[in-house]
N, C-alpha and C. Protein backbone atom coordinates (compact mmCIF):
# COMPACT_ATOMS: atom_id res chain seq x y z
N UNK A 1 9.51 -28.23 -134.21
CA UNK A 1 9.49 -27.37 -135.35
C UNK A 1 10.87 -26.95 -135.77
N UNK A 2 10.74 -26.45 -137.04
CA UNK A 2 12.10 -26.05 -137.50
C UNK A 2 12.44 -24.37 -137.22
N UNK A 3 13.46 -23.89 -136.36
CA UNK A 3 13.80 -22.54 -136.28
C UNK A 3 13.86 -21.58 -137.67
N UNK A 4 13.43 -20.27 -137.49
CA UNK A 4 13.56 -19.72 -138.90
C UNK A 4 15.06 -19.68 -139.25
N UNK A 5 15.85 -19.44 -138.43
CA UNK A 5 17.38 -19.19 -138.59
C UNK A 5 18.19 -20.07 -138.87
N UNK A 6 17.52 -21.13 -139.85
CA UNK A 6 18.77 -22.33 -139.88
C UNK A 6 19.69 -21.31 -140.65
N UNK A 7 20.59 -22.31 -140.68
CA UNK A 7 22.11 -21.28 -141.56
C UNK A 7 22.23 -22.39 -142.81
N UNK A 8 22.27 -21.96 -144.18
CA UNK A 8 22.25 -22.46 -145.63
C UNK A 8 24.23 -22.91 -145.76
N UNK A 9 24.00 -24.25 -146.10
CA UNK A 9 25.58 -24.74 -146.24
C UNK A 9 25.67 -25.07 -147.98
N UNK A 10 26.84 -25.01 -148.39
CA UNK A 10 26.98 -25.25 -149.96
C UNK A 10 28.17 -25.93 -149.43
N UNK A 11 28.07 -27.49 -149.87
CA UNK A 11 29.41 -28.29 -150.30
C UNK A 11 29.13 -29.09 -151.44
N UNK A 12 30.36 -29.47 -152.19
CA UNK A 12 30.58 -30.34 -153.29
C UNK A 12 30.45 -31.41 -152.59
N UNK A 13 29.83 -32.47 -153.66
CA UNK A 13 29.02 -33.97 -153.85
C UNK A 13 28.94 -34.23 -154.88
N UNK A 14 28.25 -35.61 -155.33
CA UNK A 14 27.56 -36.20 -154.20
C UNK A 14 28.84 -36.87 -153.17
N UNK A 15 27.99 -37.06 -152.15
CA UNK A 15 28.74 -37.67 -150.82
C UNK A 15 28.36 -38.67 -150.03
N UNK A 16 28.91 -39.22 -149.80
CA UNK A 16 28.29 -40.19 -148.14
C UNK A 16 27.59 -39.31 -147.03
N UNK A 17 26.50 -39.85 -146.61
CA UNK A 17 25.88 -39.18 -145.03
C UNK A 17 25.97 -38.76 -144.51
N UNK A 18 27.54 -39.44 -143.69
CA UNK A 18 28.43 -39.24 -142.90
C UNK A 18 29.05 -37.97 -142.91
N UNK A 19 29.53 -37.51 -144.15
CA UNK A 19 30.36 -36.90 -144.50
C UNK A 19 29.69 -35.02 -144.63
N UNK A 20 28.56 -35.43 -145.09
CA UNK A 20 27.43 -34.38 -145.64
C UNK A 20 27.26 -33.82 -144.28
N UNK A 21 27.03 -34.74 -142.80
CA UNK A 21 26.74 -34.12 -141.54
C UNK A 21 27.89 -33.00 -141.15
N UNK A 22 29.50 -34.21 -141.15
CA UNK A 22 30.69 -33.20 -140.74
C UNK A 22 30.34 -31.91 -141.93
N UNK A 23 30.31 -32.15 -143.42
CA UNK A 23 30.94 -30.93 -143.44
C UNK A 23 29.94 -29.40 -143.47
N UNK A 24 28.69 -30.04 -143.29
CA UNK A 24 27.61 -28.96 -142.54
C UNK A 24 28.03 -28.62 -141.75
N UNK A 25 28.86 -28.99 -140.27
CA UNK A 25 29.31 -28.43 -139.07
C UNK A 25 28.28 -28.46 -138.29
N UNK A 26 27.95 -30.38 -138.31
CA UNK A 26 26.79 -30.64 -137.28
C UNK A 26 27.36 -31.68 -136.35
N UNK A 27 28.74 -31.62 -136.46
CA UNK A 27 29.35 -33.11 -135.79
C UNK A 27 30.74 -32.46 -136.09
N UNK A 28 31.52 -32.99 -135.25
CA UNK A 28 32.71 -32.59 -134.24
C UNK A 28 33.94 -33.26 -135.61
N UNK A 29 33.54 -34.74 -135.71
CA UNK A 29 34.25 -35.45 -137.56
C UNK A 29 33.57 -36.37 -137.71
N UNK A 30 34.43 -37.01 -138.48
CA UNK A 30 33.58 -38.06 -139.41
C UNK A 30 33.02 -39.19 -138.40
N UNK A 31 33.94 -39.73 -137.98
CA UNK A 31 33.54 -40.60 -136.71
C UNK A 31 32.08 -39.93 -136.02
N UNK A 32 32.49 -39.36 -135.41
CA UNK A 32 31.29 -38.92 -134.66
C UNK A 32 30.25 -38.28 -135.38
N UNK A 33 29.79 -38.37 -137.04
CA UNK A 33 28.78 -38.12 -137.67
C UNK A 33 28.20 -39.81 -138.20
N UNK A 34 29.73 -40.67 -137.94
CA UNK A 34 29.12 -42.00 -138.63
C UNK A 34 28.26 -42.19 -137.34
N UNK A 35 28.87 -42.09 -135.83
CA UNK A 35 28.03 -42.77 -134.99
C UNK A 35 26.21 -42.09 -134.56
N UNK A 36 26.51 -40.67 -135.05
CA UNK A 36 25.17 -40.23 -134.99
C UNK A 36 24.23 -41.00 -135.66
N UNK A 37 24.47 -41.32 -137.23
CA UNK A 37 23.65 -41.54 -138.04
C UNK A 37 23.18 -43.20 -137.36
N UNK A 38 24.89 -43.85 -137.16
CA UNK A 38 23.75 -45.50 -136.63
C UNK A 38 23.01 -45.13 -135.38
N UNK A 39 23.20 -44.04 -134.65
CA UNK A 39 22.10 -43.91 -133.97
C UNK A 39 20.79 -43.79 -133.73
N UNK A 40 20.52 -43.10 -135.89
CA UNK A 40 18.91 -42.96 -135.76
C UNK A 40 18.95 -41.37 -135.52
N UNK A 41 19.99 -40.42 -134.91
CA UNK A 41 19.83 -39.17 -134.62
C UNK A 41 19.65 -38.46 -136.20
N UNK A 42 20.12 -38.92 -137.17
CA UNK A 42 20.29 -37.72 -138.37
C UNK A 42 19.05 -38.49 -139.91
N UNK A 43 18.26 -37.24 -139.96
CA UNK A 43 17.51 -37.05 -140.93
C UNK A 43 17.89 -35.78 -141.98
N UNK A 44 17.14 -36.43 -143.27
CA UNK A 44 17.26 -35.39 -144.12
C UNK A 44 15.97 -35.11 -145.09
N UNK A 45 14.97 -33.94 -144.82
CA UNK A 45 13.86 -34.06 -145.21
C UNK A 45 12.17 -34.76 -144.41
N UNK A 46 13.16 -34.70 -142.73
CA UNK A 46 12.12 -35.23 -142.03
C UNK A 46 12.35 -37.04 -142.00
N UNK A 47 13.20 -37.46 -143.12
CA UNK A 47 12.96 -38.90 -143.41
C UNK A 47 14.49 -39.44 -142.52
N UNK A 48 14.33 -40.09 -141.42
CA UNK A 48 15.57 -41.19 -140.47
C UNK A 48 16.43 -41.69 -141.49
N UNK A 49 17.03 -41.45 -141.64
CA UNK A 49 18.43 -42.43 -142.48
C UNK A 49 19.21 -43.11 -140.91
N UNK A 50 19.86 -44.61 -141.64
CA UNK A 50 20.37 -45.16 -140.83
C UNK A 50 21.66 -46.09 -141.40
N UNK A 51 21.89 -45.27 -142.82
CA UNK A 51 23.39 -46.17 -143.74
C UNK A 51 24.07 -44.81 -143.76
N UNK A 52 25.17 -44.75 -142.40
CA UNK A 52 26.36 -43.37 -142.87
C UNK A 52 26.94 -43.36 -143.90
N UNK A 53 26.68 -44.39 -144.90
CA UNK A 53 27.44 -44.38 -146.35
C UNK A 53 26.57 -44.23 -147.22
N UNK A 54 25.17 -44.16 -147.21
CA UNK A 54 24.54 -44.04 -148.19
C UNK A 54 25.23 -42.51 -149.11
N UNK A 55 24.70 -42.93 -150.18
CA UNK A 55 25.54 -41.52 -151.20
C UNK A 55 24.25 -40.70 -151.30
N UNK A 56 24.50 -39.50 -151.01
CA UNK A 56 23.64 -38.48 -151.05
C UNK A 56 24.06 -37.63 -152.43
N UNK A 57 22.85 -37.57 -153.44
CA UNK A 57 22.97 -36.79 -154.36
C UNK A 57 23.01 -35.54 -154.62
N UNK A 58 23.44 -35.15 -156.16
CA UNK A 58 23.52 -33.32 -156.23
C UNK A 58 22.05 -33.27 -156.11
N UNK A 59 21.63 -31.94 -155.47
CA UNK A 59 20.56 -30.88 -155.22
C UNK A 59 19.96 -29.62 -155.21
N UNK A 60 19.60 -29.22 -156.59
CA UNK A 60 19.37 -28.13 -156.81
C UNK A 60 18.63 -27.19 -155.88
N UNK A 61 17.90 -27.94 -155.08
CA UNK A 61 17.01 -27.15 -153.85
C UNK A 61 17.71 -27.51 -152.61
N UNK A 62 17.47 -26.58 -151.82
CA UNK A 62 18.17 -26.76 -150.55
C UNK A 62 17.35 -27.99 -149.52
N UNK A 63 18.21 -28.86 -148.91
CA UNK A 63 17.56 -30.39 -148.11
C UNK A 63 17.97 -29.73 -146.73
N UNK A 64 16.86 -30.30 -145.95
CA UNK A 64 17.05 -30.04 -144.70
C UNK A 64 17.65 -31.02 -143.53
N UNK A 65 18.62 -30.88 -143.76
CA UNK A 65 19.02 -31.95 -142.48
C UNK A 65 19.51 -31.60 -141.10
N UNK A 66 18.76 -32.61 -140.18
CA UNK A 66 18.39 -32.73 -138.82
C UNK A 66 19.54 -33.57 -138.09
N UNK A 67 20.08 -33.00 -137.07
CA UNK A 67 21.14 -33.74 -136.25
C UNK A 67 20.50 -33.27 -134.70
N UNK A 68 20.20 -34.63 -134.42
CA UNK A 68 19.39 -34.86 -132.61
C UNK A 68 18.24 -33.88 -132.80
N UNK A 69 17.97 -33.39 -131.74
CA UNK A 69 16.31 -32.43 -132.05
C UNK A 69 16.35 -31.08 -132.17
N UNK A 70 17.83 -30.59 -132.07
CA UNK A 70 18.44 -28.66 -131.84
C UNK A 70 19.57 -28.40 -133.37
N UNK A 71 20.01 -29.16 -133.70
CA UNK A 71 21.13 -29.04 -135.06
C UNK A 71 20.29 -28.60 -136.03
N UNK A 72 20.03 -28.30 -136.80
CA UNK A 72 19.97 -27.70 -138.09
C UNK A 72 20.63 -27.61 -139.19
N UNK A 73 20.55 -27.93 -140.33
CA UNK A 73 21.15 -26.80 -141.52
C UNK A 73 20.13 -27.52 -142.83
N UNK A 74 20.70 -26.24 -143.80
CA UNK A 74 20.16 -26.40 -145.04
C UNK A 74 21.20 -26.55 -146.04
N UNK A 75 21.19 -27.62 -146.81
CA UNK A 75 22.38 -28.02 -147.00
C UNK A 75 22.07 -27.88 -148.75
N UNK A 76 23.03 -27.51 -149.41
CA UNK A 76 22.82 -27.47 -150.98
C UNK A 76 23.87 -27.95 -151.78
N UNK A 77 24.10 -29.16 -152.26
CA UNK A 77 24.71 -30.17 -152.68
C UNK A 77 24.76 -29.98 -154.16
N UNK A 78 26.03 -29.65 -154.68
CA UNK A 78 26.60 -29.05 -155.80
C UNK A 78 28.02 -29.49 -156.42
N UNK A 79 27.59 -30.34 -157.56
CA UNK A 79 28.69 -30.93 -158.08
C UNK A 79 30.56 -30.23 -158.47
């Protein structure tokens, strides 16, 4: 389940995957958010992504993305 206390992130996008994980502050840098994602560890919306470059679009509603089974955030993607 998802904790009530995720913490709400606002960064400028759109972005790469990769990038969207570091700058949530769910991964240490970029490297180590690219290797999460080919791992299969990082979702957004419940749904596995597995391209650290895919471009993630602007988002008026807040997306939930998942790093391993304890990370959290709510991420709101704003041009």
């Amino acid at each position: 389940g998802v904790p009530d206390d995720v913490p709400e992130v606002t960064v400028q996008g759109p972005l790469p995957l990769f990038r969207l994980v570091s700058k949530a502050g769910l991964s240490q840098s970029n490297n180590e958010a690219r290797r999460l994602v080919d791992q299969g560890a990082v979702s957004l919306d419940g749904e596995k992504l597995s391209d650290p470059t895919r471009e993630i679009p602007l988002s008026d509603e807040p997306i939930l993305l998942k790093v391993g089974k304890r990370r959290f955030a709510r991420v709101r993607i704003e041009g």
